[in-house]
C-alpha atoms as a PDB file:
ATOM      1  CA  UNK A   1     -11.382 -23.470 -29.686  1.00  0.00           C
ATOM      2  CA  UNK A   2     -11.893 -23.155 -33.597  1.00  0.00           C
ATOM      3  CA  UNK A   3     -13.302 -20.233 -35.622  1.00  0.00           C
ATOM      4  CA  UNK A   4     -13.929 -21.132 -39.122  1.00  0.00           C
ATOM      5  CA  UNK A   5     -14.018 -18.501 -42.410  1.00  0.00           C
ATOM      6  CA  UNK A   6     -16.838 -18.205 -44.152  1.00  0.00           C
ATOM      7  CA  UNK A   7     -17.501 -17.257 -47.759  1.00  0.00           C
ATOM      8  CA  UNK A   8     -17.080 -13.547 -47.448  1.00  0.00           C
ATOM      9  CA  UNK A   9     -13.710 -13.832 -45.440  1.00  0.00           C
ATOM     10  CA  UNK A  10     -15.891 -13.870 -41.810  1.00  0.00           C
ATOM     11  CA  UNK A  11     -15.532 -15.400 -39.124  1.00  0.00           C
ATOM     12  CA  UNK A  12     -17.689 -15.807 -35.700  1.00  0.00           C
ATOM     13  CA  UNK A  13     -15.745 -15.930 -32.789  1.00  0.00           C
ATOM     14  CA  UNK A  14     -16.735 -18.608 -30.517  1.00  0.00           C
ATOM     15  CA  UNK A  15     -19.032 -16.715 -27.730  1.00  0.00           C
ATOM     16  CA  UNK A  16     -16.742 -17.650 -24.237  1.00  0.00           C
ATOM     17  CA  UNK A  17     -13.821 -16.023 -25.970  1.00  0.00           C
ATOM     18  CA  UNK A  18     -16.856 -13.033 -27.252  1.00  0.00           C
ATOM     19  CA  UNK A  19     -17.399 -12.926 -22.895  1.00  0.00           C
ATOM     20  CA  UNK A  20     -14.075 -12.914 -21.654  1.00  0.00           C
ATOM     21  CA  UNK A  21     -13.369  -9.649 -23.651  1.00  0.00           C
ATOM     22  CA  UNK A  22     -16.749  -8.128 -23.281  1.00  0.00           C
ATOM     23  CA  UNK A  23     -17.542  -8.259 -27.140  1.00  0.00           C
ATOM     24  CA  UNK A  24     -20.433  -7.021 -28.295  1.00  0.00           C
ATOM     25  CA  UNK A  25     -21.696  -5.642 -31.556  1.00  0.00           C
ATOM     26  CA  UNK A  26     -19.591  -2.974 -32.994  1.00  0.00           C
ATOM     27  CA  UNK A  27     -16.970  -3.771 -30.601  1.00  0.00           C
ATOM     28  CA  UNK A  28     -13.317  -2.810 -32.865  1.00  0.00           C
ATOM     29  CA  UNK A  29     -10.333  -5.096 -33.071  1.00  0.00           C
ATOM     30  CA  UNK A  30      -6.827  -4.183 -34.167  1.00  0.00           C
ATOM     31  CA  UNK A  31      -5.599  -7.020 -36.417  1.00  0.00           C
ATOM     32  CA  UNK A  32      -1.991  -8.355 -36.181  1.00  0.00           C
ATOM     33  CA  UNK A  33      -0.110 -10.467 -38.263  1.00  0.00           C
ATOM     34  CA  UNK A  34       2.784 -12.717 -36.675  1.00  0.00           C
ATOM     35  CA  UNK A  35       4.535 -14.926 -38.761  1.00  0.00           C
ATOM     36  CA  UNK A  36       1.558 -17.467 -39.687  1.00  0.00           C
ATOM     37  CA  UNK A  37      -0.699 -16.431 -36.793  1.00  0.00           C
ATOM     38  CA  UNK A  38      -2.971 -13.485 -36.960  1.00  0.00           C
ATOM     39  CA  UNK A  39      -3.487 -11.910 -33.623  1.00  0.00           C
ATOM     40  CA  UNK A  40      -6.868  -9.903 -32.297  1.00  0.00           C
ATOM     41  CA  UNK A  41      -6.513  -7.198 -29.884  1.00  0.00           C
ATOM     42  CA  UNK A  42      -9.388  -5.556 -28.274  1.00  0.00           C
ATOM     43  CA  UNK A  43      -9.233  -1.916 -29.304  1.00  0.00           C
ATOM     44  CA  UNK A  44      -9.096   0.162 -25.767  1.00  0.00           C
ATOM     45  CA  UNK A  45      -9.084   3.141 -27.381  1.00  0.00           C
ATOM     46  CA  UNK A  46     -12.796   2.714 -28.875  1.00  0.00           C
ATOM     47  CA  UNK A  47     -13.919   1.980 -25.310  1.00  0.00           C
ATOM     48  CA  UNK A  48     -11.867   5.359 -24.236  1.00  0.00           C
ATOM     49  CA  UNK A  49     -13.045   7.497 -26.599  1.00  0.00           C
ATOM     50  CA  UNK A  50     -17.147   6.052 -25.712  1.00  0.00           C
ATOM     51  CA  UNK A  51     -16.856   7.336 -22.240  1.00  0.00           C
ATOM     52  CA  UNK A  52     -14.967  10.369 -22.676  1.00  0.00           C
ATOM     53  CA  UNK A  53     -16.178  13.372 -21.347  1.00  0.00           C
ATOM     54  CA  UNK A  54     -19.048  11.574 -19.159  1.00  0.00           C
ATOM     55  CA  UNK A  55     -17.673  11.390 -15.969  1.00  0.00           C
ATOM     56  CA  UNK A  56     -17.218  14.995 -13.812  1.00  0.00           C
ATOM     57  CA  UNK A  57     -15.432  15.297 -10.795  1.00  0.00           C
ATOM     58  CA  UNK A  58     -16.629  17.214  -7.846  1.00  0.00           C
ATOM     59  CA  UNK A  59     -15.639  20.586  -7.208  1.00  0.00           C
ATOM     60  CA  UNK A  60     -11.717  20.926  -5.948  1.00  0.00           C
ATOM     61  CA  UNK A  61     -10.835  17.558  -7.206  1.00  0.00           C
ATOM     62  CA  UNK A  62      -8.138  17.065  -9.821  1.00  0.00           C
ATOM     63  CA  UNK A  63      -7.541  13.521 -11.921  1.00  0.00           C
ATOM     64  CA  UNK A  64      -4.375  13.487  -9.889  1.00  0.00           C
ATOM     65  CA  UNK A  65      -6.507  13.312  -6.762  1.00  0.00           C
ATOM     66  CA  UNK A  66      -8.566  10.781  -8.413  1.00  0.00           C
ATOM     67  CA  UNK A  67      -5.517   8.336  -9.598  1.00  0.00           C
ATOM     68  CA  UNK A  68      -3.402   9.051  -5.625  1.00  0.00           C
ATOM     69  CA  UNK A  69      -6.758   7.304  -4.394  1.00  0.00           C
ATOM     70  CA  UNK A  70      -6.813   4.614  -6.851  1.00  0.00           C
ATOM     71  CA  UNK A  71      -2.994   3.597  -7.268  1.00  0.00           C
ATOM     72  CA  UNK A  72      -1.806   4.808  -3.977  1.00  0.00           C
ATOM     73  CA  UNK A  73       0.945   7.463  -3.240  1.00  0.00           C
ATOM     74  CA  UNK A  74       3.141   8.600  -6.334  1.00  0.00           C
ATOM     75  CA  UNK A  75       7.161   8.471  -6.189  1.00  0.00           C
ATOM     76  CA  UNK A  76       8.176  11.999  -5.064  1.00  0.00           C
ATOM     77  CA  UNK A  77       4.673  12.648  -3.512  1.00  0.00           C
ATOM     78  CA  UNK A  78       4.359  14.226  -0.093  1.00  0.00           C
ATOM     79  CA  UNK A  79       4.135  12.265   3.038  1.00  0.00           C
ATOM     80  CA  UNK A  80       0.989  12.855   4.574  1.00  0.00           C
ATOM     81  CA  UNK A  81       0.190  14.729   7.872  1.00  0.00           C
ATOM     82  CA  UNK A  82       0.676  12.062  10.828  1.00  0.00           C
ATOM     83  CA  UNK A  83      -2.784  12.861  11.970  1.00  0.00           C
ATOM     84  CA  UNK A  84      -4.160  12.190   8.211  1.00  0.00           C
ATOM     85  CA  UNK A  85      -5.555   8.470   7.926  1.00  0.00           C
ATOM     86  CA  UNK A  86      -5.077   7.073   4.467  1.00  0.00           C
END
């Protein structure tokens, strides 16, 4: 794929790379030089700081709660009850 720079330093990157990153319009990218090549990196923490604060959890759960039941059982975590089904 090429990008080429316009006039005023821009360029446009070319839309699959746009959709593989899900770029959009105000979208911020950290810029990295690398020798000769000039890297792009998506910046997360835009995204992060967009959704912050939107998201409640119920009553009597804690993030912790929230990442044991994504990632699975932490190192050092209790074994559950036999009877518990995880």
């Amino acid at each position: 794929m090429e990008a080429t720079v316009a006039e005023r330093g821009q360029i446009t990157l070319p839309k699959a790379v746009r959709d593989a990153l899900g770029l959009t319009k105000g979208t911020k990218l950290k810029v990295e030089l690398d020798g000769g090549r000039v890297i792009l990196r998506k910046d997360v923490g835009d995204s992060l700081s967009r959704v912050r604060g939107r998201f409640k959890l119920p009553p009597g759960v804690s993030t912790d709660d929230v990442m044991r039941e994504v990632r699975g059982r932490a190192p050092g975590d209790p074994l559950p009850p036999p009877d518990e089904k995880r």
